[in-house]
N, C-alpha and C. Protein backbone atom coordinates (compact mmCIF):
# COMPACT_ATOMS: atom_id res chain seq x y z
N UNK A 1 79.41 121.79 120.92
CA UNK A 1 80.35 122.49 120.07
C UNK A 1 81.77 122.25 120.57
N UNK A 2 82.36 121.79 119.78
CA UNK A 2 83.92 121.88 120.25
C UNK A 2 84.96 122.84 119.46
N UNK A 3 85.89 123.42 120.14
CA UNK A 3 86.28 124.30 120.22
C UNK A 3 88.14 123.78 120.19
N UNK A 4 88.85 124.02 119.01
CA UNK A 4 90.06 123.85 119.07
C UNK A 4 91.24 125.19 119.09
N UNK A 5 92.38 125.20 119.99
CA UNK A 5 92.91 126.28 119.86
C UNK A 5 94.37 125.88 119.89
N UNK A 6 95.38 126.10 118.61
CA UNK A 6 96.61 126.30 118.91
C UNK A 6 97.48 126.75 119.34
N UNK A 7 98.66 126.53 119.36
CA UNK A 7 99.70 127.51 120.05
C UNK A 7 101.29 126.46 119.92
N UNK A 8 102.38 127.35 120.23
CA UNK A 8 103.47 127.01 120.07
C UNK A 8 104.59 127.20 119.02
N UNK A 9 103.88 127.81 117.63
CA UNK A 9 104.67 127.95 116.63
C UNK A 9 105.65 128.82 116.98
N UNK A 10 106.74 129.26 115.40
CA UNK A 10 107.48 130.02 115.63
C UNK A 10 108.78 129.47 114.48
N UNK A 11 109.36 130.28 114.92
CA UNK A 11 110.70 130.36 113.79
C UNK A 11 112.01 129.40 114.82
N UNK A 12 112.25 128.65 114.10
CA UNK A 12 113.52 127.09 114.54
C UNK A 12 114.47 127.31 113.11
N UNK A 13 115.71 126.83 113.46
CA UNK A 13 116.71 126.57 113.01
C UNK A 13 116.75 124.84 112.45
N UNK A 14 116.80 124.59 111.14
CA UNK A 14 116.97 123.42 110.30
C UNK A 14 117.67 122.29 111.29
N UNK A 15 117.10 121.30 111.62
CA UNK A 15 117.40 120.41 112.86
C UNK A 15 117.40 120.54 114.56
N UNK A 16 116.25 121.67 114.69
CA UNK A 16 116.23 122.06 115.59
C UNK A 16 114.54 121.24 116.15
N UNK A 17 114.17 121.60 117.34
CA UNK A 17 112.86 121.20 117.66
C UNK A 17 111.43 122.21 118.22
N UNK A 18 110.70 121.87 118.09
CA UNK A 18 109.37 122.47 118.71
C UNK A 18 108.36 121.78 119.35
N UNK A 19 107.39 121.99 119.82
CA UNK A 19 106.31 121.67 120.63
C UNK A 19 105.02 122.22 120.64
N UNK A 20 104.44 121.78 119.81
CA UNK A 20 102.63 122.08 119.15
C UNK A 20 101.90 121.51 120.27
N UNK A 21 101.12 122.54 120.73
CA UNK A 21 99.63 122.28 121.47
C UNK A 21 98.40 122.60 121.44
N UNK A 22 97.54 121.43 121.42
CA UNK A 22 95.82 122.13 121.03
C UNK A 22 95.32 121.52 121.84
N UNK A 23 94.42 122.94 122.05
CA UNK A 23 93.51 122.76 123.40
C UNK A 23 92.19 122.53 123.06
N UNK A 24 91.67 121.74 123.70
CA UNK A 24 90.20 121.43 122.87
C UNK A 24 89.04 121.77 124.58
N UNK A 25 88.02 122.23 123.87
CA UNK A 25 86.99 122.47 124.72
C UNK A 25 85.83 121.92 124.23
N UNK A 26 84.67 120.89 125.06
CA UNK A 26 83.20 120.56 124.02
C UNK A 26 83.94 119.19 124.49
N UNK A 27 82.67 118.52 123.92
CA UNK A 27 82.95 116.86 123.72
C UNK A 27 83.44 116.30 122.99
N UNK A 28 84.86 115.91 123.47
CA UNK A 28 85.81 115.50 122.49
C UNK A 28 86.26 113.82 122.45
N UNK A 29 86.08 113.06 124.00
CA UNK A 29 86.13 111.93 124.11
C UNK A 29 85.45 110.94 123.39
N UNK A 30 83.99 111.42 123.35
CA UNK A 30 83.46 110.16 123.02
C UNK A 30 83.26 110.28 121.42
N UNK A 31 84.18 111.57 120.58
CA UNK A 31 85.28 111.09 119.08
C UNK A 31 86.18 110.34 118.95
N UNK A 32 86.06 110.46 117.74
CA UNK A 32 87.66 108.99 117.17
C UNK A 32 88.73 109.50 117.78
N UNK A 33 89.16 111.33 116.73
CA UNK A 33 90.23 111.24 118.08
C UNK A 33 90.89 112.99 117.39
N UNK A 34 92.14 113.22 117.56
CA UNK A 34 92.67 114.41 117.08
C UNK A 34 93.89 114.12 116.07
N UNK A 35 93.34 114.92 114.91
CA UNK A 35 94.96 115.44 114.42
C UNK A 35 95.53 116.49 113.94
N UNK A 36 96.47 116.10 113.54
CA UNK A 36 97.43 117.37 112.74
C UNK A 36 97.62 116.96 111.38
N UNK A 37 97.30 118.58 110.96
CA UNK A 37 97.50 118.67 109.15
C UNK A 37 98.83 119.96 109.23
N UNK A 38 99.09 120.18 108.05
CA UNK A 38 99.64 121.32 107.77
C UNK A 38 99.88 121.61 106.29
N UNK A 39 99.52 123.06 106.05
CA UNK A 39 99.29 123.49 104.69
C UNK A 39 100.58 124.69 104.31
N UNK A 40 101.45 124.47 103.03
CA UNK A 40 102.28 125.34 102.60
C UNK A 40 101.85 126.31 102.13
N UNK A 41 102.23 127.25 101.31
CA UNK A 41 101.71 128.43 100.36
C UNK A 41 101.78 127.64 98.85
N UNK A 42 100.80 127.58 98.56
CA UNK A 42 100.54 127.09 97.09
C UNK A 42 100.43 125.42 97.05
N UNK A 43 100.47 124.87 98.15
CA UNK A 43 99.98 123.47 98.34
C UNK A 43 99.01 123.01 99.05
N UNK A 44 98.94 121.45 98.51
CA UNK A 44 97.33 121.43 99.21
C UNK A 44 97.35 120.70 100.87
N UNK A 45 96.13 121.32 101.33
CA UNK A 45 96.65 120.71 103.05
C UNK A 45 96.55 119.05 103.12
N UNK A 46 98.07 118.90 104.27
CA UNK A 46 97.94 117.64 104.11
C UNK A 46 98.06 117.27 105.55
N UNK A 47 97.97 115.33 106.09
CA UNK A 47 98.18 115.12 106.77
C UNK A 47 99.05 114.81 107.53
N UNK A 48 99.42 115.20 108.75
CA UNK A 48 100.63 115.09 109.39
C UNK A 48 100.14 113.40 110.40
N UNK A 49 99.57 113.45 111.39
CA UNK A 49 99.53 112.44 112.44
C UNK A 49 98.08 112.67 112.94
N UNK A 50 97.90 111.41 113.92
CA UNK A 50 96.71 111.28 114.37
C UNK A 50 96.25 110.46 115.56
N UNK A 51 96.04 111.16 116.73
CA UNK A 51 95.79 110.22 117.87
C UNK A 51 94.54 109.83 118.39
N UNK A 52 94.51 108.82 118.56
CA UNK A 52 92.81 108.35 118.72
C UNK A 52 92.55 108.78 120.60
N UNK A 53 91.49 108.92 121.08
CA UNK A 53 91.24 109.45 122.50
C UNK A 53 90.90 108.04 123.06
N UNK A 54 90.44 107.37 122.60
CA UNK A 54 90.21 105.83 123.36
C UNK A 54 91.10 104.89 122.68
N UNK A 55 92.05 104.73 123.67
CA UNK A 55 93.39 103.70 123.81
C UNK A 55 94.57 104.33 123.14
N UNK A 56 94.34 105.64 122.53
CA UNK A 56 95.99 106.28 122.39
C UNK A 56 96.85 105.51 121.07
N UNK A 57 96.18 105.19 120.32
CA UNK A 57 96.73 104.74 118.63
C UNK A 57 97.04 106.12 118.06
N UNK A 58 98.46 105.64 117.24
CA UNK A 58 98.66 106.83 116.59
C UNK A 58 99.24 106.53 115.19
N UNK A 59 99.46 107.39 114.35
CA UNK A 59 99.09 107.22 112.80
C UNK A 59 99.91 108.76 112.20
N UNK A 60 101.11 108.24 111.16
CA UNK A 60 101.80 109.35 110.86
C UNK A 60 102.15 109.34 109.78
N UNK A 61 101.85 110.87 108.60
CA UNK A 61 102.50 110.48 107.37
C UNK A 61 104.07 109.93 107.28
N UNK A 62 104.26 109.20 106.49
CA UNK A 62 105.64 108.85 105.82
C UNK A 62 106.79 110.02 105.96
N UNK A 63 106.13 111.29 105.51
CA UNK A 63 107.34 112.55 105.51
C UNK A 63 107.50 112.60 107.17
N UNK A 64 107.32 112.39 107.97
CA UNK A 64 107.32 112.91 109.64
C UNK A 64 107.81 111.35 111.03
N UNK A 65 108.08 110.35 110.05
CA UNK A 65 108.10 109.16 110.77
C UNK A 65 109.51 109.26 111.55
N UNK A 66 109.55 108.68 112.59
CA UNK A 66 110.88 108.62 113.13
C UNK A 66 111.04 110.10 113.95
N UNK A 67 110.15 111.42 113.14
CA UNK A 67 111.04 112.47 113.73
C UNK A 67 109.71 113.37 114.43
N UNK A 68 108.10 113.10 113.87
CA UNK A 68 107.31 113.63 114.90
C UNK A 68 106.80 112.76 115.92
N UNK A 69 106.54 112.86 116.77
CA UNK A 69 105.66 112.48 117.44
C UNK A 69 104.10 112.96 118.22
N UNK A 70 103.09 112.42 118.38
CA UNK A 70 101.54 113.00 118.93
C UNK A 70 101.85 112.19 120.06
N UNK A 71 100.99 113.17 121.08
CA UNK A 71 100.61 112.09 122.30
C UNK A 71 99.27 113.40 123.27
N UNK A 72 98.66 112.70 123.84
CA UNK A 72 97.56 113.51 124.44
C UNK A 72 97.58 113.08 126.04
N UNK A 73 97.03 114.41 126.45
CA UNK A 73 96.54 114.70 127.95
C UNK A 73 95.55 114.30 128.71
N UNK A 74 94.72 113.89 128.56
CA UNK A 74 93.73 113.56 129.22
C UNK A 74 93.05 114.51 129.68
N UNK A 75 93.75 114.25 130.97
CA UNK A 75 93.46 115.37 131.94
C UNK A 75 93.28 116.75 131.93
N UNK A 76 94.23 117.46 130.77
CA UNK A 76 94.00 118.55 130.22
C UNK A 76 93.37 118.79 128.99
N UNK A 77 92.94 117.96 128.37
CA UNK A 77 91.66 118.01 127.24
C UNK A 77 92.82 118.54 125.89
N UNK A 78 94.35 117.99 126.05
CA UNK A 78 94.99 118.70 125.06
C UNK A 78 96.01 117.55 124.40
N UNK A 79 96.14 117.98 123.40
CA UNK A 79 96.81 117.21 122.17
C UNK A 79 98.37 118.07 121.84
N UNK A 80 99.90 117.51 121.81
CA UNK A 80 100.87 117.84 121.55
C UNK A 80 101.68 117.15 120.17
N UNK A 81 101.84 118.00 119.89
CA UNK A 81 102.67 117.48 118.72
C UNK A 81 104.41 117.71 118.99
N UNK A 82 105.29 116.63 119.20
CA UNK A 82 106.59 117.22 119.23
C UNK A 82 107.20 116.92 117.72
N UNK A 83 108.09 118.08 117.80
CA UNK A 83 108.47 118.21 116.25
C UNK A 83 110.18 117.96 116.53
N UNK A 84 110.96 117.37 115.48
CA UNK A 84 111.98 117.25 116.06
C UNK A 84 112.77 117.15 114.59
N UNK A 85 114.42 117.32 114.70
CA UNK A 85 115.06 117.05 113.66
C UNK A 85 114.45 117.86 112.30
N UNK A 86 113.71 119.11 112.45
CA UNK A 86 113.08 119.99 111.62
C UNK A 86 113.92 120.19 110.56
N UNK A 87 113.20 120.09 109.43
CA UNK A 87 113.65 120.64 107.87
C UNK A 87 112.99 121.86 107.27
N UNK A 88 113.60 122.26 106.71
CA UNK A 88 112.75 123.30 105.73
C UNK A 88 111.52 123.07 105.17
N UNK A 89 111.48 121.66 104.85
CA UNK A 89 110.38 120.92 104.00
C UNK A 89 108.66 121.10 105.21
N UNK A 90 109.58 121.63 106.00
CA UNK A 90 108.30 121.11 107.37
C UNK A 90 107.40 122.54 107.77
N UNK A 91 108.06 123.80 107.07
CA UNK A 91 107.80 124.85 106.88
C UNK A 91 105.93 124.93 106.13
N UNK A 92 105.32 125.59 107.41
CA UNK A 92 104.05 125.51 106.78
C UNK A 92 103.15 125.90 108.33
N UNK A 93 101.86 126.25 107.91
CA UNK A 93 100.85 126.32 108.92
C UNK A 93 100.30 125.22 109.38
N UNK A 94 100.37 124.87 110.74
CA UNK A 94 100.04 123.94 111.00
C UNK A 94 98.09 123.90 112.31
N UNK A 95 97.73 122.87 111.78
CA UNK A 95 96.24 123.03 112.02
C UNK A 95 96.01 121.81 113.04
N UNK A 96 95.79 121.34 113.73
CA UNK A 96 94.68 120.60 115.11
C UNK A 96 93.23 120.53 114.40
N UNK A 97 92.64 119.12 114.40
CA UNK A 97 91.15 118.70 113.84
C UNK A 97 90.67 117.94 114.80
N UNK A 98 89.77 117.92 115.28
CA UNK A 98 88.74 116.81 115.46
C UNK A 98 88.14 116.01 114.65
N UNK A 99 88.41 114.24 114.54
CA UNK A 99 87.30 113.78 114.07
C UNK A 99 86.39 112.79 114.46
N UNK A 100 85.16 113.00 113.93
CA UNK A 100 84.21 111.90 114.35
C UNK A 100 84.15 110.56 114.20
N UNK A 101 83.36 109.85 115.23
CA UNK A 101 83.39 108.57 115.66
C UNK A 101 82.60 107.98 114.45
N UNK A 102 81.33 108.31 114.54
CA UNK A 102 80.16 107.77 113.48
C UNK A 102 80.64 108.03 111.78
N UNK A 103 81.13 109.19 111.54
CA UNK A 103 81.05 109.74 109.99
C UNK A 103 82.73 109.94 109.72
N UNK A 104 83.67 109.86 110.65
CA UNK A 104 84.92 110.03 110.36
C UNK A 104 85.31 111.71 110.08
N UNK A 105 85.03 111.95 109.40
CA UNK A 105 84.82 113.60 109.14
C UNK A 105 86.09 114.41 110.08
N UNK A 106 86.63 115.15 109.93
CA UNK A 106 87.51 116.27 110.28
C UNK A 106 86.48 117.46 110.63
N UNK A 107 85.79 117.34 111.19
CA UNK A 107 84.51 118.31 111.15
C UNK A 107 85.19 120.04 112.16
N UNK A 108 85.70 119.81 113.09
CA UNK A 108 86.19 121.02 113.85
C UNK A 108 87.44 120.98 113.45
N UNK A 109 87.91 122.44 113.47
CA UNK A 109 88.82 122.97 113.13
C UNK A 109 89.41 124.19 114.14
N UNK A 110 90.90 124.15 114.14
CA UNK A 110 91.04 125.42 115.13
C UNK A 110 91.72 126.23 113.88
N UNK A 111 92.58 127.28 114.63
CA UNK A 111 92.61 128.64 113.55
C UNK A 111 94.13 128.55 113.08
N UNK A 112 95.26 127.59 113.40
CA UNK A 112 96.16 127.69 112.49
C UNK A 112 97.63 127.85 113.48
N UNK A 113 98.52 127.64 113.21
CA UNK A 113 99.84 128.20 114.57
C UNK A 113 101.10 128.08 113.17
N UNK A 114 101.89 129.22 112.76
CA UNK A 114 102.58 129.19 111.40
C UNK A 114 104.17 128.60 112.40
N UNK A 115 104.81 127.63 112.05
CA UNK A 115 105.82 126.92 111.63
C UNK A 115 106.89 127.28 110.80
N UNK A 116 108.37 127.81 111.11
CA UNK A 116 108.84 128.15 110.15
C UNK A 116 110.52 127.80 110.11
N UNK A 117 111.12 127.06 109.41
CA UNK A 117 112.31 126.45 109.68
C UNK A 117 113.76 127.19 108.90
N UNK A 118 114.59 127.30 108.84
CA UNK A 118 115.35 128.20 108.16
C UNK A 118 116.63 127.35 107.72
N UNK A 119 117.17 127.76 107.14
CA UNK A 119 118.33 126.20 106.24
C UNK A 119 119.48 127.44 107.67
C-alpha cells in the first residue's frame, strides 16, 4: 500500500513563490514515478508535472513551463514541487499521485494541499 501525504500550501502574493512536498510511504520505486495535478472549483483536474523514480525524467504542462519545477529525494521517499513566478491562474488544490509501471494508472492518491494566489 502506498501512502501519499501533502504539505506546503498556503496563500502567496501574484509573482511570488512556494514549495510543495509529498511524502510517500509503501513501494514506490519500483513505479513509473510521481506527479502533480491540480483541480479549480468548477474545473476539471488537470495535469501539472511528472517525475519518473528511475533516472529522474520530467514532464510539464505547457501552463507551468519555465516557471514550475519537480525534482525528488531519494533518500527521503519525497517529491517537491517548486512553484515560482505564481499567477492567479495557478490558484487551485493541488494533489501528489503515484503511477504505475505495468498499467500506467494514477492509482494512489494523497488528500490535497489548497494553493492560493492573490492579484
Amino acid at each position: 500500500q502506498v501512502q501519499l501525504v501533502e504539505s506546503g500550501g498556503g496563500l502567496v502574493q501574484a509573482g511570488g513563490s512556494l514549495r510543495l512536498s509529498c511524502a510517500a510511504s509503501g513501494r514506490t520505486f519500483s513505479r513509473y514515478g510521481m506527479g502533480w495535478f491540480r483541480q479549480a472549483p468548477g474545473k476539471e483536474r488537470e495535469f501539472v508535472a511528472l517525475i519518473r523514480w528511475s533516472g529522474g525524467s520530467t514532464y510539464y504542462a505547457d501552463s507551468v513551463k519555465g516557471r514550475f519545477t519537480i525534482s525528488r529525494d531519494n533518500a527521503k521517499n519525497t517529491v517537491y514541487l517548486q512553484m515560482n513566478s505564481l499567477k492567479p491562474e495557478d490558484t487551485a488544490v493541488y494533489y501528489c499521485a503515484d503511477r504505475g509501471l505495468v498499467q500506467g494508472e494514477y492509482d494512489y492518491w494523497g488528500q490535497g494541499t489548497q494553493v492560493t494566489v492573490s492579484s
